[in-house]
C-alpha atoms as a PDB file:
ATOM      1  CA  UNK A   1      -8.778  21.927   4.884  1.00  0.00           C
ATOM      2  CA  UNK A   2      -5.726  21.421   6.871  1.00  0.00           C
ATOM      3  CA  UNK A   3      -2.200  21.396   4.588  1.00  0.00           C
ATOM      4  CA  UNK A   4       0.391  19.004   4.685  1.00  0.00           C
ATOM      5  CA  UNK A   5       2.838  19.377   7.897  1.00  0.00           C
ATOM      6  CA  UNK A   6       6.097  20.115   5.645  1.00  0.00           C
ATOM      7  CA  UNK A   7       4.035  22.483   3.494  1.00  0.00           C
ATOM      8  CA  UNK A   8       3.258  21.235   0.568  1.00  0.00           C
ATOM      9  CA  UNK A   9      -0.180  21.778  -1.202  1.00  0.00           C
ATOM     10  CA  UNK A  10      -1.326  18.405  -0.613  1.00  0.00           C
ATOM     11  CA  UNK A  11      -4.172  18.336   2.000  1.00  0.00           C
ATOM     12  CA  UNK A  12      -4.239  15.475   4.723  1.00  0.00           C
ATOM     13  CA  UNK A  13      -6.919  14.381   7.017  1.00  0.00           C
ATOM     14  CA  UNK A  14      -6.112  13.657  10.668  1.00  0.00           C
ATOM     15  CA  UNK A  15      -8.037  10.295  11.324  1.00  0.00           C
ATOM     16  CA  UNK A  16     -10.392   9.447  13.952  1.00  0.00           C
ATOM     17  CA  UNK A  17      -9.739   5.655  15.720  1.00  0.00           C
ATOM     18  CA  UNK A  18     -11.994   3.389  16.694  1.00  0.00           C
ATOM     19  CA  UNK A  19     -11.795   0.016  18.084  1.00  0.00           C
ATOM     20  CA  UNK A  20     -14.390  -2.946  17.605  1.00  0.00           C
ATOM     21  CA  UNK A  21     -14.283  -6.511  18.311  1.00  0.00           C
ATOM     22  CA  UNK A  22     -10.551  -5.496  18.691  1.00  0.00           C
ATOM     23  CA  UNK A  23     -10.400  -4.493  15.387  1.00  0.00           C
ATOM     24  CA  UNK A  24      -9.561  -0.805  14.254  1.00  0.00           C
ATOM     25  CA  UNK A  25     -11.966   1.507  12.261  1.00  0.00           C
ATOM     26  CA  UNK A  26     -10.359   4.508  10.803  1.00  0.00           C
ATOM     27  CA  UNK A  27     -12.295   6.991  10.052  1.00  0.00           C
ATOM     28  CA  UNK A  28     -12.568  11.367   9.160  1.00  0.00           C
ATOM     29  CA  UNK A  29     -14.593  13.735   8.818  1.00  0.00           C
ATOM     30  CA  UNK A  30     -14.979  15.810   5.920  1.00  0.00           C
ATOM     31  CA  UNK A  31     -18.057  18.597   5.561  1.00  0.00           C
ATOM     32  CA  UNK A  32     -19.494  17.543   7.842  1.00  0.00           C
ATOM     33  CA  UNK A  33     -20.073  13.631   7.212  1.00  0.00           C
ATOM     34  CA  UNK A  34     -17.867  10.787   8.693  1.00  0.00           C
ATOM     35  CA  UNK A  35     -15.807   9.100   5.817  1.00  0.00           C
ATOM     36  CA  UNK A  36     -14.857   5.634   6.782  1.00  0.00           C
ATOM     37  CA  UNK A  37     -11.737   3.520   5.243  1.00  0.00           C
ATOM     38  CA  UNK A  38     -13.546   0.888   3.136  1.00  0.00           C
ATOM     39  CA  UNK A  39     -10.711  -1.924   4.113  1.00  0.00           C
ATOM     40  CA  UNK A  40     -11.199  -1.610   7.691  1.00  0.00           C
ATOM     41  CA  UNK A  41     -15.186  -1.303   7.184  1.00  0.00           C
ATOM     42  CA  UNK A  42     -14.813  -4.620   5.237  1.00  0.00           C
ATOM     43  CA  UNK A  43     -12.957  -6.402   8.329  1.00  0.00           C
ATOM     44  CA  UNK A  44     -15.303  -5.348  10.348  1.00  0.00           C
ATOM     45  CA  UNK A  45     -18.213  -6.848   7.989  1.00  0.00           C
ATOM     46  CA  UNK A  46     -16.508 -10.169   7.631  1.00  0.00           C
ATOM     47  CA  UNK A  47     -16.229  -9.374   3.676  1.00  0.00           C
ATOM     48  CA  UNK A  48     -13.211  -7.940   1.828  1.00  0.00           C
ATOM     49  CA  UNK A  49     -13.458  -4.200   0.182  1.00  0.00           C
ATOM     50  CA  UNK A  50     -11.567  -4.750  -1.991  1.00  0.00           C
ATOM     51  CA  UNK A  51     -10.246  -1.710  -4.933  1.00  0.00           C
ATOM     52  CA  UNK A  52     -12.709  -3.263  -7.724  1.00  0.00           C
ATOM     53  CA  UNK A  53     -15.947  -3.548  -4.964  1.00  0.00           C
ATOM     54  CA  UNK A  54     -15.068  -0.013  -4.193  1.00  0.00           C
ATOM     55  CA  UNK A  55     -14.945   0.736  -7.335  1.00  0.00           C
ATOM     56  CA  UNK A  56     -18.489   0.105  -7.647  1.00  0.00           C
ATOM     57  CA  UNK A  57     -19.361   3.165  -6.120  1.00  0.00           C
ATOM     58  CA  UNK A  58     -20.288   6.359  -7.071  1.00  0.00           C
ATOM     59  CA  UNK A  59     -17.812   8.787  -7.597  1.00  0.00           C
ATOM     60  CA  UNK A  60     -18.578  11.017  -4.765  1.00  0.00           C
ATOM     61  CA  UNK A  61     -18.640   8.035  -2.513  1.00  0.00           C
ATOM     62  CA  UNK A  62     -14.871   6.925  -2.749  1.00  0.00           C
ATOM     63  CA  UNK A  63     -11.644   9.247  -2.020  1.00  0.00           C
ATOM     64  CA  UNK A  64      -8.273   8.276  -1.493  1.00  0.00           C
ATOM     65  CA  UNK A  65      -6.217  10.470   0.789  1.00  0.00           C
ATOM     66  CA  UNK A  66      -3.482  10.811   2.872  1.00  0.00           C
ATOM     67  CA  UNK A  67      -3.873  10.542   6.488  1.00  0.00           C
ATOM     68  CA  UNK A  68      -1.260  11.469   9.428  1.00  0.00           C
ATOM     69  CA  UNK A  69      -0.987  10.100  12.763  1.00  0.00           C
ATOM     70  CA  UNK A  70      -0.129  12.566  15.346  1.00  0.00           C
END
C-alpha cells in the first residue's frame, strides 16, 4: 500500500476517473477489486448515497480513505 507523499503513516489511494453521462465516477483498486465512491455511484443511479444508506452495509463493504490527485 502506497504511503502518504509527505511521509506520514497514513496510506492513500491514487483514484481511477471515469466519466459517464458527463458525470465523474471515482473509483480504486484495492486487492484486487475496484472500490467505487458511493456519492458519485449514487449520481450516477439517480438516488442519493447518502452516510446512513451506506451505513447499511456490511462492514467490509464501506471504507473511507484519503485519495490524491496527481
Amino acid at each position: 500500500m502506497p504511503m502518504h507523499p509527505q511521509s506520514s503513516p497514513l496510506p492513500y489511494f491514487d483514484p481511477s476517473v471515469f466519466t459517464r453521462h458527463n458525470r465523474f465516477l471515482h473509483t480504486f483498486m484495492r486487492n484486487n477489486q475496484a472500490w467505487f465512491c458511493a456519492q458519485d455511484l449514487g449520481r450516477l443511479m439517480g438516488k442519493p448515497l447518502n452516510e446512513r444508506l451506506t451505513l447499511k452495509l456490511d462492514p467490509d463493504q464501506r471504507r473511507t480513505v484519503s485519495a490524491f490527485r496527481a
